[in-house]
C-alpha atoms as a PDB file:
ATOM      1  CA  UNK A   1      -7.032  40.207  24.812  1.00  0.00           C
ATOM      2  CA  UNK A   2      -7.867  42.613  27.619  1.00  0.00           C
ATOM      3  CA  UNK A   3     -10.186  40.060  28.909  1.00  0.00           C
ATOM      4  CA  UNK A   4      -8.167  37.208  28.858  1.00  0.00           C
ATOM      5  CA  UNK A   5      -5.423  38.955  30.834  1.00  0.00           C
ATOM      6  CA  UNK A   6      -8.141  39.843  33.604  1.00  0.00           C
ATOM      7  CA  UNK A   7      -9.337  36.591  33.516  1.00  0.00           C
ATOM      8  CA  UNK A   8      -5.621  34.767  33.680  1.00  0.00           C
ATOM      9  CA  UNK A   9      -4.993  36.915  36.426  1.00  0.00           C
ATOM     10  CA  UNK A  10      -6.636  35.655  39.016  1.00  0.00           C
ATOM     11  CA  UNK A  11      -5.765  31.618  38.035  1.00  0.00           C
ATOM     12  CA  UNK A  12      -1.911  32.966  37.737  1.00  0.00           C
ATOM     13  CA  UNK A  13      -1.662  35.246  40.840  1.00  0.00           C
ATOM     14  CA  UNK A  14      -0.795  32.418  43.431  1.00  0.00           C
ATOM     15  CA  UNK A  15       1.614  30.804  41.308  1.00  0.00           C
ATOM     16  CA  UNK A  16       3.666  34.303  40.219  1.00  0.00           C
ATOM     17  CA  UNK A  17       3.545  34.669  44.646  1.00  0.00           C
ATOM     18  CA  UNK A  18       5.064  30.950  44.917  1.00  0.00           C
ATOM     19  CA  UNK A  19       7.494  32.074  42.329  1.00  0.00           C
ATOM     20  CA  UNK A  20       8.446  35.236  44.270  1.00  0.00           C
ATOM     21  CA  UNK A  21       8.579  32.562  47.599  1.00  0.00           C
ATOM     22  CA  UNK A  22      10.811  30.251  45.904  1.00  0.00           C
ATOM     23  CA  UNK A  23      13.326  32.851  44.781  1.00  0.00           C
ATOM     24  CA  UNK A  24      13.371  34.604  48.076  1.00  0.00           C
ATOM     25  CA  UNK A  25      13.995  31.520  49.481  1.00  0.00           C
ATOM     26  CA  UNK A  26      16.688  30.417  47.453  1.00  0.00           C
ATOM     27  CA  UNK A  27      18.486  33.273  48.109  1.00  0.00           C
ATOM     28  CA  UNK A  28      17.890  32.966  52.028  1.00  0.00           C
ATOM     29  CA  UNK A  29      19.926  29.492  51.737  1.00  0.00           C
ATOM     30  CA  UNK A  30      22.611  30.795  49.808  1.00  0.00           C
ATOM     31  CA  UNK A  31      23.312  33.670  51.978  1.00  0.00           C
ATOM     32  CA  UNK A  32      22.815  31.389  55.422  1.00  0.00           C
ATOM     33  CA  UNK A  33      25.637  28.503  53.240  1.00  0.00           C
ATOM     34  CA  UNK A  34      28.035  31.637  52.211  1.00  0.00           C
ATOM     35  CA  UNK A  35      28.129  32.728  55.825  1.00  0.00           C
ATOM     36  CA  UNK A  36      28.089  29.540  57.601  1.00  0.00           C
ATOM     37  CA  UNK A  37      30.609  29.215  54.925  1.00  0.00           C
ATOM     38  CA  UNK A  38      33.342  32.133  55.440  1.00  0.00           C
ATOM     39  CA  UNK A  39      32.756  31.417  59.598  1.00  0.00           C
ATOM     40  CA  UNK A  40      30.280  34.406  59.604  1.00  0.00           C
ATOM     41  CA  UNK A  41      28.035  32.368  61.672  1.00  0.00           C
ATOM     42  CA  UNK A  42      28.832  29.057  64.170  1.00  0.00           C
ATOM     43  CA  UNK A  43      29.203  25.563  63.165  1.00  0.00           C
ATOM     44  CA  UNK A  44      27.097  23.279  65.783  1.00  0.00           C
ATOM     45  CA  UNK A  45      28.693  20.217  66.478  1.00  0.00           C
ATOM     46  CA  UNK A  46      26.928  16.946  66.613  1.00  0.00           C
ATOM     47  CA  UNK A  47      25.886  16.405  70.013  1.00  0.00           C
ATOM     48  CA  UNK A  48      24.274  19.818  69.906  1.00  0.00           C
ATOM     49  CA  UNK A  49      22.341  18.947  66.836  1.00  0.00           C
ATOM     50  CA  UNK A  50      21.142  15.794  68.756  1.00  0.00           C
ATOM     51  CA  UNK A  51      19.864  17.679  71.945  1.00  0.00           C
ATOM     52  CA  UNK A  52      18.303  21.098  69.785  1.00  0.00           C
ATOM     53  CA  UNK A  53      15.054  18.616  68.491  1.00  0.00           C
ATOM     54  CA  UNK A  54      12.332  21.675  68.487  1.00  0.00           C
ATOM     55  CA  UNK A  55      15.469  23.342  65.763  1.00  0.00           C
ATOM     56  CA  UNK A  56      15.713  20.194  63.897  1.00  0.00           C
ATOM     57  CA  UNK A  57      11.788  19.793  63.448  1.00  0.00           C
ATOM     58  CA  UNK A  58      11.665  23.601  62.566  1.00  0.00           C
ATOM     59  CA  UNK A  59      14.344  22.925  59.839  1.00  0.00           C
ATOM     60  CA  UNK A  60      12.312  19.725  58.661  1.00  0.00           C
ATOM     61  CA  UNK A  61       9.155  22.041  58.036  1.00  0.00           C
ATOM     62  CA  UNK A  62      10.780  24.839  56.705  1.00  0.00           C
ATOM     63  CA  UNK A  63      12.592  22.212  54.348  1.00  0.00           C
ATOM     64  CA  UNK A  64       8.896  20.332  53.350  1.00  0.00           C
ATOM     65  CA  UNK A  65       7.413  23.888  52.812  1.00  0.00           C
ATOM     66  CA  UNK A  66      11.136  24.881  50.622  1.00  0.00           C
ATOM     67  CA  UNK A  67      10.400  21.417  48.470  1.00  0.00           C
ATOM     68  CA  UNK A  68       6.389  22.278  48.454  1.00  0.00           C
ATOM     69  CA  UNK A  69       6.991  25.559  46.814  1.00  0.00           C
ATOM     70  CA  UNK A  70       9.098  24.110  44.288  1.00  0.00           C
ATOM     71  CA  UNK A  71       6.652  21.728  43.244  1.00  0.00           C
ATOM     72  CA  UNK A  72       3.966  24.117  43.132  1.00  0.00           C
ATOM     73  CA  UNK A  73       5.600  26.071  40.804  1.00  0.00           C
ATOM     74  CA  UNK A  74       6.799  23.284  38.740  1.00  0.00           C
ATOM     75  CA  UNK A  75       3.538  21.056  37.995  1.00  0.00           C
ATOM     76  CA  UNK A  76       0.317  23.990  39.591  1.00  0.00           C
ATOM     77  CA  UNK A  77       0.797  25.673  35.661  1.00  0.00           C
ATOM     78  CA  UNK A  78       0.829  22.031  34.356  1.00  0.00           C
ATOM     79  CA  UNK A  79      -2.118  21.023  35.978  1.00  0.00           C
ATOM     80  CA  UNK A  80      -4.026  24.352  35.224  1.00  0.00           C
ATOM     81  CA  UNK A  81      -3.682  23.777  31.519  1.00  0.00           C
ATOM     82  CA  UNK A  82      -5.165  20.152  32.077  1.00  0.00           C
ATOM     83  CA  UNK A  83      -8.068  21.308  33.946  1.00  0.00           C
ATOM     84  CA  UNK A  84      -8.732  23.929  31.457  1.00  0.00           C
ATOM     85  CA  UNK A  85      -8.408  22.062  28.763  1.00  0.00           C
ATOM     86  CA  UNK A  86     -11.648  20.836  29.054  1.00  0.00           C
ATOM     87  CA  UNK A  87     -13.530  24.398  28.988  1.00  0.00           C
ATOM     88  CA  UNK A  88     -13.523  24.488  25.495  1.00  0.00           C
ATOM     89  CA  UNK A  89     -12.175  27.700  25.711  1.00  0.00           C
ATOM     90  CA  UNK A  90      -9.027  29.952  26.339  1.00  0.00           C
ATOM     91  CA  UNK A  91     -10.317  32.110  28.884  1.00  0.00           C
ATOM     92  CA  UNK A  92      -9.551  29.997  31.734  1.00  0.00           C
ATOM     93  CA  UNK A  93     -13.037  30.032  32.633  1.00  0.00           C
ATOM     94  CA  UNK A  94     -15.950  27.249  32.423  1.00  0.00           C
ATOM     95  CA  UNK A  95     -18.736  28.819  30.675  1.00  0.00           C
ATOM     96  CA  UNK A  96     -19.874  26.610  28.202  1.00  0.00           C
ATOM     97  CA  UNK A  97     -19.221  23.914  31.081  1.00  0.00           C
ATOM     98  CA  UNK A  98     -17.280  20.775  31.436  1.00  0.00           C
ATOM     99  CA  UNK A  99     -16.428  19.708  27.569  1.00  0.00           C
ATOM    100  CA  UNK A 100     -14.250  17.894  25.325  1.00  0.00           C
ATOM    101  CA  UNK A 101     -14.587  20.180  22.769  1.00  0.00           C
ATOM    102  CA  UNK A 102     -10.550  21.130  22.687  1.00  0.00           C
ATOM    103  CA  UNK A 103     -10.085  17.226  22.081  1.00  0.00           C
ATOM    104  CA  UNK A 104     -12.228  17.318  19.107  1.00  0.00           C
ATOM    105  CA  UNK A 105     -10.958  20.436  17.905  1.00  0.00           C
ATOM    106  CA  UNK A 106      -7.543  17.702  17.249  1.00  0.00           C
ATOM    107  CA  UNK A 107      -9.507  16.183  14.307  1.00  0.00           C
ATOM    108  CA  UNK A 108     -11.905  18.864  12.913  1.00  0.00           C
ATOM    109  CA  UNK A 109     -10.595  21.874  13.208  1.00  0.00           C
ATOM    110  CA  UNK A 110      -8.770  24.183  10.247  1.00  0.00           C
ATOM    111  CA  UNK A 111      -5.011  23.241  11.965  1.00  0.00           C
ATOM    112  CA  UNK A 112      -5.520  19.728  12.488  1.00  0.00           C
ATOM    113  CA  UNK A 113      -3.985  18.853   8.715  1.00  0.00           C
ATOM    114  CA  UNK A 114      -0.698  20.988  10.265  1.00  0.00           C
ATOM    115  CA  UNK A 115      -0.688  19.751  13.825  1.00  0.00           C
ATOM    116  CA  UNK A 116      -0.541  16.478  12.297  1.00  0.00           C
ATOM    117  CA  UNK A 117       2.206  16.974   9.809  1.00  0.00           C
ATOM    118  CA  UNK A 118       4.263  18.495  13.283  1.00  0.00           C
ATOM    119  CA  UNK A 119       3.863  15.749  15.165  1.00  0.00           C
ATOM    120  CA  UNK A 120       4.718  13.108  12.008  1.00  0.00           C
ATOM    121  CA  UNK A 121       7.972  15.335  11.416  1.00  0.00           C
ATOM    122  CA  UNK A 122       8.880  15.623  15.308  1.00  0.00           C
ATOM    123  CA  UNK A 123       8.551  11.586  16.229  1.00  0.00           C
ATOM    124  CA  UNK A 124      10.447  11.328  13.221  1.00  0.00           C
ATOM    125  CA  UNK A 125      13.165  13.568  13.940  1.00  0.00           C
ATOM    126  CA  UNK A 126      13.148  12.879  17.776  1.00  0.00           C
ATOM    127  CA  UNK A 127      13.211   8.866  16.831  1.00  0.00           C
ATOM    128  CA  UNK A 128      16.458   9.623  14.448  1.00  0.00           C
ATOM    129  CA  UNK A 129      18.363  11.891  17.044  1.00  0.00           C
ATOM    130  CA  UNK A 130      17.617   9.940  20.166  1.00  0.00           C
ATOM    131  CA  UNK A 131      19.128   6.497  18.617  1.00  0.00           C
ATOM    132  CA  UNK A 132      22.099   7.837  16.524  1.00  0.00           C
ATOM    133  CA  UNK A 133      23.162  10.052  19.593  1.00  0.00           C
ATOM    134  CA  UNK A 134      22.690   7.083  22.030  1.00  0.00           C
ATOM    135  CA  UNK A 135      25.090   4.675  19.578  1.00  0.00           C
ATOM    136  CA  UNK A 136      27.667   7.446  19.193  1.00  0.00           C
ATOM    137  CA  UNK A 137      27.292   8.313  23.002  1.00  0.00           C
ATOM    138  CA  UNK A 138      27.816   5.035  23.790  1.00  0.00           C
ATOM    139  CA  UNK A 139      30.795   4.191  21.908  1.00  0.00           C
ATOM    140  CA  UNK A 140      32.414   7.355  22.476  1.00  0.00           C
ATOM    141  CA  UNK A 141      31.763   6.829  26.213  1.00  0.00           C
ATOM    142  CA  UNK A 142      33.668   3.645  25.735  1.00  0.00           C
ATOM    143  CA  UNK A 143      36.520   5.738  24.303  1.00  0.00           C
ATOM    144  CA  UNK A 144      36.933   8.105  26.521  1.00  0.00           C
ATOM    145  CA  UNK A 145      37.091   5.593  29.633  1.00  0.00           C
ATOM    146  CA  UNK A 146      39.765   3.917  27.796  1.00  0.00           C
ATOM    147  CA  UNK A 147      41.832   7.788  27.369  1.00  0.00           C
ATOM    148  CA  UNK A 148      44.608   8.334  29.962  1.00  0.00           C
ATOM    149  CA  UNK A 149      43.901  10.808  32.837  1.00  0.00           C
ATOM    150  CA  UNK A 150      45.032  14.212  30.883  1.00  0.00           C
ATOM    151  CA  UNK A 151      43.529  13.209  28.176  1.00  0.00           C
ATOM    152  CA  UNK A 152      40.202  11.986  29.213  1.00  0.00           C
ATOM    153  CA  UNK A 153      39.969  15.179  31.818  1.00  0.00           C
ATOM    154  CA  UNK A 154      40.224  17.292  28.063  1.00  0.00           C
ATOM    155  CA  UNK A 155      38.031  15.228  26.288  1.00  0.00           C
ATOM    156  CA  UNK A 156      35.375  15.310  28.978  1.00  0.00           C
ATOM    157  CA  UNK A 157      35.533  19.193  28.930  1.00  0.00           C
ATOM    158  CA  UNK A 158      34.883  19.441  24.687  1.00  0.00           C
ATOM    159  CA  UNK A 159      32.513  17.546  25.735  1.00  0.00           C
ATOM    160  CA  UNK A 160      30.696  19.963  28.104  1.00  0.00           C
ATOM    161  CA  UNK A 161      30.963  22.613  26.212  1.00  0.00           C
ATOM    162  CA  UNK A 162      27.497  22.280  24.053  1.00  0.00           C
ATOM    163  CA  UNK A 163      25.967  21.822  27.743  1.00  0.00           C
ATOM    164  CA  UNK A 164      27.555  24.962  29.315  1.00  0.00           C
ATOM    165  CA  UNK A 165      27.375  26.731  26.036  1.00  0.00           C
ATOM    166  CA  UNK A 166      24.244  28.990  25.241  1.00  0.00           C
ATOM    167  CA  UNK A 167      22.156  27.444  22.755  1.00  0.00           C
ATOM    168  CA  UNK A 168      21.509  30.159  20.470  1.00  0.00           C
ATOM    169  CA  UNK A 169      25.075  30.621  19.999  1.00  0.00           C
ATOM    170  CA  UNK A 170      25.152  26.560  18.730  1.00  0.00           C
ATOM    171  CA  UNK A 171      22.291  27.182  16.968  1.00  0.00           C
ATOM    172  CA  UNK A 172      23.906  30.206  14.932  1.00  0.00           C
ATOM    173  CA  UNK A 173      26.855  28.467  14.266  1.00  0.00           C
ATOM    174  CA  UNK A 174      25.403  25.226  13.017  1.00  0.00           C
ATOM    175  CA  UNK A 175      23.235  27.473  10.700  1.00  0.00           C
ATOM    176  CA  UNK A 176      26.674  29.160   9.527  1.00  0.00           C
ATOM    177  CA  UNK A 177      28.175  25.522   8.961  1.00  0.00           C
ATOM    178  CA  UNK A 178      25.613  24.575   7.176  1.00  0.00           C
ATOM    179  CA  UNK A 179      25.136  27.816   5.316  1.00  0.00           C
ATOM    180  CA  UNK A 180      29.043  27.299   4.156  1.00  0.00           C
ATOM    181  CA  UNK A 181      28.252  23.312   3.078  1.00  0.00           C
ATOM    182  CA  UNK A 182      25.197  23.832   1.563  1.00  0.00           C
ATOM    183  CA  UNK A 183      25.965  20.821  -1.199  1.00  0.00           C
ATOM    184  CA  UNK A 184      27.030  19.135   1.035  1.00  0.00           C
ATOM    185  CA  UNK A 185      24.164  19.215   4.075  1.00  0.00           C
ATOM    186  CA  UNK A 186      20.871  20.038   1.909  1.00  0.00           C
ATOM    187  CA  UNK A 187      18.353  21.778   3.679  1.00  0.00           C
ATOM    188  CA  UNK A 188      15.301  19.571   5.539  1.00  0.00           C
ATOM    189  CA  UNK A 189      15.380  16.936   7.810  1.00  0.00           C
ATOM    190  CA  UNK A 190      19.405  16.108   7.613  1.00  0.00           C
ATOM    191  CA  UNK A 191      20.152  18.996   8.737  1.00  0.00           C
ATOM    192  CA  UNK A 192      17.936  19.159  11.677  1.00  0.00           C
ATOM    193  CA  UNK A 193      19.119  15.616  12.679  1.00  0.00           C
ATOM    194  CA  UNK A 194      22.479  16.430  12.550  1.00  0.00           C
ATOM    195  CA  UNK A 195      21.744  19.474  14.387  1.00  0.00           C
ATOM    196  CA  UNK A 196      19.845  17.286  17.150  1.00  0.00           C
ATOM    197  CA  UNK A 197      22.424  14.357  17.347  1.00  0.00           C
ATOM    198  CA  UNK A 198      25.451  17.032  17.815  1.00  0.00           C
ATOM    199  CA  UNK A 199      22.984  18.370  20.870  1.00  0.00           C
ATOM    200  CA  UNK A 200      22.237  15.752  22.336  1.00  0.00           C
ATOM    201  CA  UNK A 201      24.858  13.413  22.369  1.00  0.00           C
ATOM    202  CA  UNK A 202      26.973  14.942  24.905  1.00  0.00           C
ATOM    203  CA  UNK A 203      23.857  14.251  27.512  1.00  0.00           C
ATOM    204  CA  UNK A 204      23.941  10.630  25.723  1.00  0.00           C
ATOM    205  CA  UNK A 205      28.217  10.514  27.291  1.00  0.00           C
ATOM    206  CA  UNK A 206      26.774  12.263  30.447  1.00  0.00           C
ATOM    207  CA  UNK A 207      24.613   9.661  31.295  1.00  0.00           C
ATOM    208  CA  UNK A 208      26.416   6.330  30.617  1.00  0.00           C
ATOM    209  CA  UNK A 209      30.028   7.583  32.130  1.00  0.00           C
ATOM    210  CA  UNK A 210      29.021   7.134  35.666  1.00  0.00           C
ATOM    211  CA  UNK A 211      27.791   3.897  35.153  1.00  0.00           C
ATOM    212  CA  UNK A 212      30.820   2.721  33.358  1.00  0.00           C
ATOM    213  CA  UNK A 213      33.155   4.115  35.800  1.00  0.00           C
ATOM    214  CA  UNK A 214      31.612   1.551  38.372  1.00  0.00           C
ATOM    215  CA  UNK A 215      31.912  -1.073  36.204  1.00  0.00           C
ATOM    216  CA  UNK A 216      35.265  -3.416  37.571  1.00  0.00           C
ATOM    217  CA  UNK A 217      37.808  -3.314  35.009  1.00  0.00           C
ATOM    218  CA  UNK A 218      38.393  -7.383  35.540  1.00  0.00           C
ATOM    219  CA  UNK A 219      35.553  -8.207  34.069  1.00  0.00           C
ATOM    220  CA  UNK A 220      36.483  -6.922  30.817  1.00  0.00           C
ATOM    221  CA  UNK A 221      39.793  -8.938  31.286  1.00  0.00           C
ATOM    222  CA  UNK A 222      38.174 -12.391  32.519  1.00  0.00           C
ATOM    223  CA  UNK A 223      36.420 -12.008  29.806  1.00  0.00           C
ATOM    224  CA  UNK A 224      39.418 -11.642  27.147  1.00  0.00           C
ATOM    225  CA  UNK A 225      41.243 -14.526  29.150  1.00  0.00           C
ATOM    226  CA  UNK A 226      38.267 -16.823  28.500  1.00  0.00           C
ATOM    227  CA  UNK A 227      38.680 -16.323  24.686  1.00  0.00           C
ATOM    228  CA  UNK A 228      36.614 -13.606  23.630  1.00  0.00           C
ATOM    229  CA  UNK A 229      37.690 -10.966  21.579  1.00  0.00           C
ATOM    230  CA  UNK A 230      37.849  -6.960  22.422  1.00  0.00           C
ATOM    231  CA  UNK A 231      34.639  -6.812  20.180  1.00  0.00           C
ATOM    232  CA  UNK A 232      32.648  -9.511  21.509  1.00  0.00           C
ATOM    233  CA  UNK A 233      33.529  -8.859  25.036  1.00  0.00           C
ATOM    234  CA  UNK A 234      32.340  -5.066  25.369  1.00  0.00           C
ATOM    235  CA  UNK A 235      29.377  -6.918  23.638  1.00  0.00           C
ATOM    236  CA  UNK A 236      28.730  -9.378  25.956  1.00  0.00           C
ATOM    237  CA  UNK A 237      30.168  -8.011  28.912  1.00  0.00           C
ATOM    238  CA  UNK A 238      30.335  -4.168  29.443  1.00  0.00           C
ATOM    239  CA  UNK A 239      27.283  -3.007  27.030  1.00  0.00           C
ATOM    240  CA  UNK A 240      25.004  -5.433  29.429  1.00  0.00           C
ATOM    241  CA  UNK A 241      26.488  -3.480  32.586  1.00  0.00           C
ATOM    242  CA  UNK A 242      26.113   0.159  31.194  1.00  0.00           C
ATOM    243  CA  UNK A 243      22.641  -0.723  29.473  1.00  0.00           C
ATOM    244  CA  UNK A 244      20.847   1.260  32.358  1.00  0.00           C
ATOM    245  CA  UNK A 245      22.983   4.417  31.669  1.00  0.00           C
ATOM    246  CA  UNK A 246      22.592   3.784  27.844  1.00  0.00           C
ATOM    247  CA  UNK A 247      18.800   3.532  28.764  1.00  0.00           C
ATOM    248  CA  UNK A 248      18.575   6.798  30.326  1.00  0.00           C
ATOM    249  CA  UNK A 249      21.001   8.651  27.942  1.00  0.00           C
ATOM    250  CA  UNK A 250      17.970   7.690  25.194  1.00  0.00           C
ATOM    251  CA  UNK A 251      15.257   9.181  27.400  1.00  0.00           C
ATOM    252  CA  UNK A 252      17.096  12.273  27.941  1.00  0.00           C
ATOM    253  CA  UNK A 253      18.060  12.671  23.925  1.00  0.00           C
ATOM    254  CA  UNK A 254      14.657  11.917  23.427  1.00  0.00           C
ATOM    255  CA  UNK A 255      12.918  14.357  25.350  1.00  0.00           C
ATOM    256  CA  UNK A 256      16.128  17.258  24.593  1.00  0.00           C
ATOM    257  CA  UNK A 257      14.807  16.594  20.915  1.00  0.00           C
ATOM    258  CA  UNK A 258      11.410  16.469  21.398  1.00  0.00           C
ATOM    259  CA  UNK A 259      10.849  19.920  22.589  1.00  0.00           C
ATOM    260  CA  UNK A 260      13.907  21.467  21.415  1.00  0.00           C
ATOM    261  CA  UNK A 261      12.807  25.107  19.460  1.00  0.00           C
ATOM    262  CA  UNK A 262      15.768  27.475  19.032  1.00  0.00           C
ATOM    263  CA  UNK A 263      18.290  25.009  16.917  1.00  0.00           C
ATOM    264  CA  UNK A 264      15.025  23.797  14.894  1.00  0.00           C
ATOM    265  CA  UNK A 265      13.763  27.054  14.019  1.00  0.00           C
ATOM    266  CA  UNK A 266      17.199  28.226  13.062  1.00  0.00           C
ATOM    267  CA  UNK A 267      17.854  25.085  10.791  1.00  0.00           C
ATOM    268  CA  UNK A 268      14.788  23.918   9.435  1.00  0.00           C
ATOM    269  CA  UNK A 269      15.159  25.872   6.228  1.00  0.00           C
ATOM    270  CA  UNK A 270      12.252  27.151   4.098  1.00  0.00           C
ATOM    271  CA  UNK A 271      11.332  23.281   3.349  1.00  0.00           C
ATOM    272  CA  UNK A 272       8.058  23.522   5.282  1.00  0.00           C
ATOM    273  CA  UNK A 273       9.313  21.472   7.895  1.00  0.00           C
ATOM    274  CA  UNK A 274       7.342  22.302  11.011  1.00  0.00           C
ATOM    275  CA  UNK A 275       8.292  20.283  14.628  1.00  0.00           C
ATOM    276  CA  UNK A 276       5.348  20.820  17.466  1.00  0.00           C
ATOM    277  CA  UNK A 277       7.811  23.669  18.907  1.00  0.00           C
ATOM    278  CA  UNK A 278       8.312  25.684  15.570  1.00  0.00           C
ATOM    279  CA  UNK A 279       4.315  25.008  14.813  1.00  0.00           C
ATOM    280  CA  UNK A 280       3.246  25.865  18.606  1.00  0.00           C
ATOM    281  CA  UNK A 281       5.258  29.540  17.808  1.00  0.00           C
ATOM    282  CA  UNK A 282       4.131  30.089  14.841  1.00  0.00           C
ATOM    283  CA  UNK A 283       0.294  29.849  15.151  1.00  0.00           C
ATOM    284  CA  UNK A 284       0.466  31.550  18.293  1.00  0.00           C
ATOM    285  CA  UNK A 285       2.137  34.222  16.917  1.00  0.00           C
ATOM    286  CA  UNK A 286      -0.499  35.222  14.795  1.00  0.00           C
ATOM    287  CA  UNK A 287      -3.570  34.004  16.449  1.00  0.00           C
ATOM    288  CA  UNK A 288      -2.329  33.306  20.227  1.00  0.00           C
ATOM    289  CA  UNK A 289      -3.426  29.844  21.924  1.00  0.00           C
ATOM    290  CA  UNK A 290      -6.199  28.420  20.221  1.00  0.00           C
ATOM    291  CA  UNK A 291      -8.070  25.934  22.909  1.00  0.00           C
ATOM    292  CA  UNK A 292      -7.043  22.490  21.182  1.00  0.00           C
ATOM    293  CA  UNK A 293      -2.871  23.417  21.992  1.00  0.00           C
ATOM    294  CA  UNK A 294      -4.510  22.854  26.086  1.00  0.00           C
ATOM    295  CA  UNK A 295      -5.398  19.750  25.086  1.00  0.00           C
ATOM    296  CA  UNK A 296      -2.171  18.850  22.516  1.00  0.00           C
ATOM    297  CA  UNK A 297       0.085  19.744  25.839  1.00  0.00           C
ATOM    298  CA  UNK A 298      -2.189  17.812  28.245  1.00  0.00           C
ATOM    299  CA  UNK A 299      -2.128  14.523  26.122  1.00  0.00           C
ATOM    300  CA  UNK A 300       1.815  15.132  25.834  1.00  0.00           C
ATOM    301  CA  UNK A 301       1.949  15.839  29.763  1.00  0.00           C
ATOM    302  CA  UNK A 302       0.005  12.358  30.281  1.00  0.00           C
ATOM    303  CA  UNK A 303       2.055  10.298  28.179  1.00  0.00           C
ATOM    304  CA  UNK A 304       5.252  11.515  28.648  1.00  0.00           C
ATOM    305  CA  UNK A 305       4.617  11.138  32.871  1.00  0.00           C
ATOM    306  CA  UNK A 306       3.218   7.317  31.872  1.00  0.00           C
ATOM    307  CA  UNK A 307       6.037   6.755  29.987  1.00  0.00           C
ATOM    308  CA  UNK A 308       8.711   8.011  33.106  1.00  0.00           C
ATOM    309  CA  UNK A 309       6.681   6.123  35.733  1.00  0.00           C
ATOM    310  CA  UNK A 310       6.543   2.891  33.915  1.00  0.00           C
ATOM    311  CA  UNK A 311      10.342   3.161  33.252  1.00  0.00           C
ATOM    312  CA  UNK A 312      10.724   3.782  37.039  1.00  0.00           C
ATOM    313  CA  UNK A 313       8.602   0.866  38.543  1.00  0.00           C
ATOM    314  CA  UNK A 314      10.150  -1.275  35.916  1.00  0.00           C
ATOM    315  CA  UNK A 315      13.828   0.003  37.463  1.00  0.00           C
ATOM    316  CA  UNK A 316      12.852  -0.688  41.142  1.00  0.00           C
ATOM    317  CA  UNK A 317      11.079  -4.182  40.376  1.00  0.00           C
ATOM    318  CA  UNK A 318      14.612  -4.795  38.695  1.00  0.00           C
ATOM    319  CA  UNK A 319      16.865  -3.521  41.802  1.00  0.00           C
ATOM    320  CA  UNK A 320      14.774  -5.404  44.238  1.00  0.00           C
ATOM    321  CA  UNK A 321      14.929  -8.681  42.641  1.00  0.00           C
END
């Protein structure tokens, strides 16, 4: 252990620096908004923003180097753990050379049999969430837009509450629930989709309410005029509009299910039920990371990044036509 500290050290120093950059940062802007803020420092008007150009292209780098930072701590870790994860080993160090050894540790090693069964259970349980909290998003979305103003300004705050709301406490108390209704909700996978749809659906509302506020309310009418009924014309005529939002509602439930740990491991039961998350914990725990989890996150990294780009050239090819 003492090694791999020593050895981590060095990959991880730069990156717990850009960290301590970032933060210091961060709190340079707030304090320089709060003052320009309360009139602590001067407002410059337009025309002396135009003539001060050496100020504006100091801001510009300062604001590149801000966003640089930010990245660098974001996706530098990331792409560590990809590099790495062909060493073959957990030292951060290439030894034994360039391998794929981690890869085929997937298939032959002594947790392959269990990494298997926690990826079966979380596709299946992210699947389930992800499309039950994207129908009940979407009609509820539907519902709310149609609420007066006092009412829909109350509804949207229930709503938020999950969001704002620390997820250990939702965790505990669906545990409690289902602790109270235990004929009712039997321990195993109906809890943890219930638990996952009541998460993620308010994300699901989130996502599809802007898009449905834009949407012109004669539509809907022209299309009652024309002969279609309520049903058939949110059908035909406002589910088409708000399929983008309903689109990316999915993605986000998805994902928010995907890697989701605290509600899982405090709902799951003693079924056996292991998602990746729950699975990832629990062999670390007792024999830290093992070098095929630097290959299980790189091959999740990779796919989930094809995934998001293909969604977003699809998007733009759609918006320029």
């Amino acid at each position: 252990m003492t090694d791999l500290l020593s050895l981590s050290r060095a990959a991880y120093g730069w990156i717990i620096a850009a960290m301590v950059l970032v933060i210091a940062a961060e709190i340079c802007v707030i304090v320089w908004l709060l003052l320009r803020r309360f009139g602590v420092l001067p407002r410059q008007n337009r025309s002396e923003l135009k003539r001060s150009k050496p100020s504006k292209r100091l801001a510009r780098i300062f604001a590149d180097g801000y966003l640089g930072l930010v990245l660098a701590c974001l996706y530098l870790p990331i792409f560590l753990i990809i590099v790495f994860s062909f060493s073959g080993g957990s030292r951060f160090t290439f030894d034994n050379g360039f391998n794929f050894d981690s890869y085929k540790a997937l298939f032959d090693s002594e947790q392959s049999a269990g990494l298997l069964s926690a990826l079966k259970y979380t596709a299946i349980l992210a699947a389930s969430a992800s499309v039950i909290s994207t129908i009940l998003g979407a009609f509820s979305t539907i519902g709310i837009y149609a609420l007066g103003r006092r009412m829909k300004k109350i509804t949207l705050t229930v709503n938020q509450l999950p969001m704002i709301n620390s997820e250990v406490v939702m965790a505990v108390s669906l545990m409690v629930f289902f602790a109270a209704f235990s004929k009712i909700f039997p321990q195993g996978m109906t809890r943890l989709i219930i638990s996952h749809v009541a998460f993620c659906t308010p994300y699901v509302v989130l996502s599809i309410l802007p898009r449905l506020q834009r949407m012109d309310p004669n539509m809907y009418e022209a299309a009652l005029d024309l002969g279609a009924n309520p049903f058939t014309a949110m059908i035909k005529v406002v589910f088409p509009y708000i399929m983008p939002g309903i689109v990316s509602g999915f993605a986000m439930a998805f994902t928010l299910s995907l890697d989701d740990f605290i509600i899982t491991q405090f709902n799951k039961g003693d079924t056996g039920i292991e998602t990746l998350s729950t699975y990832i914990y629990e062999d670390a725990r007792v024999k830290s990371l093992e070098p095929f989890w630097f290959a299980v996150f790189s091959i999740f990294f990779v796919v989930m990044f094809t995934l998001l780009l293909v969604m977003n050239i699809k998007r733009t090819q759609k918006e320029a036509k």
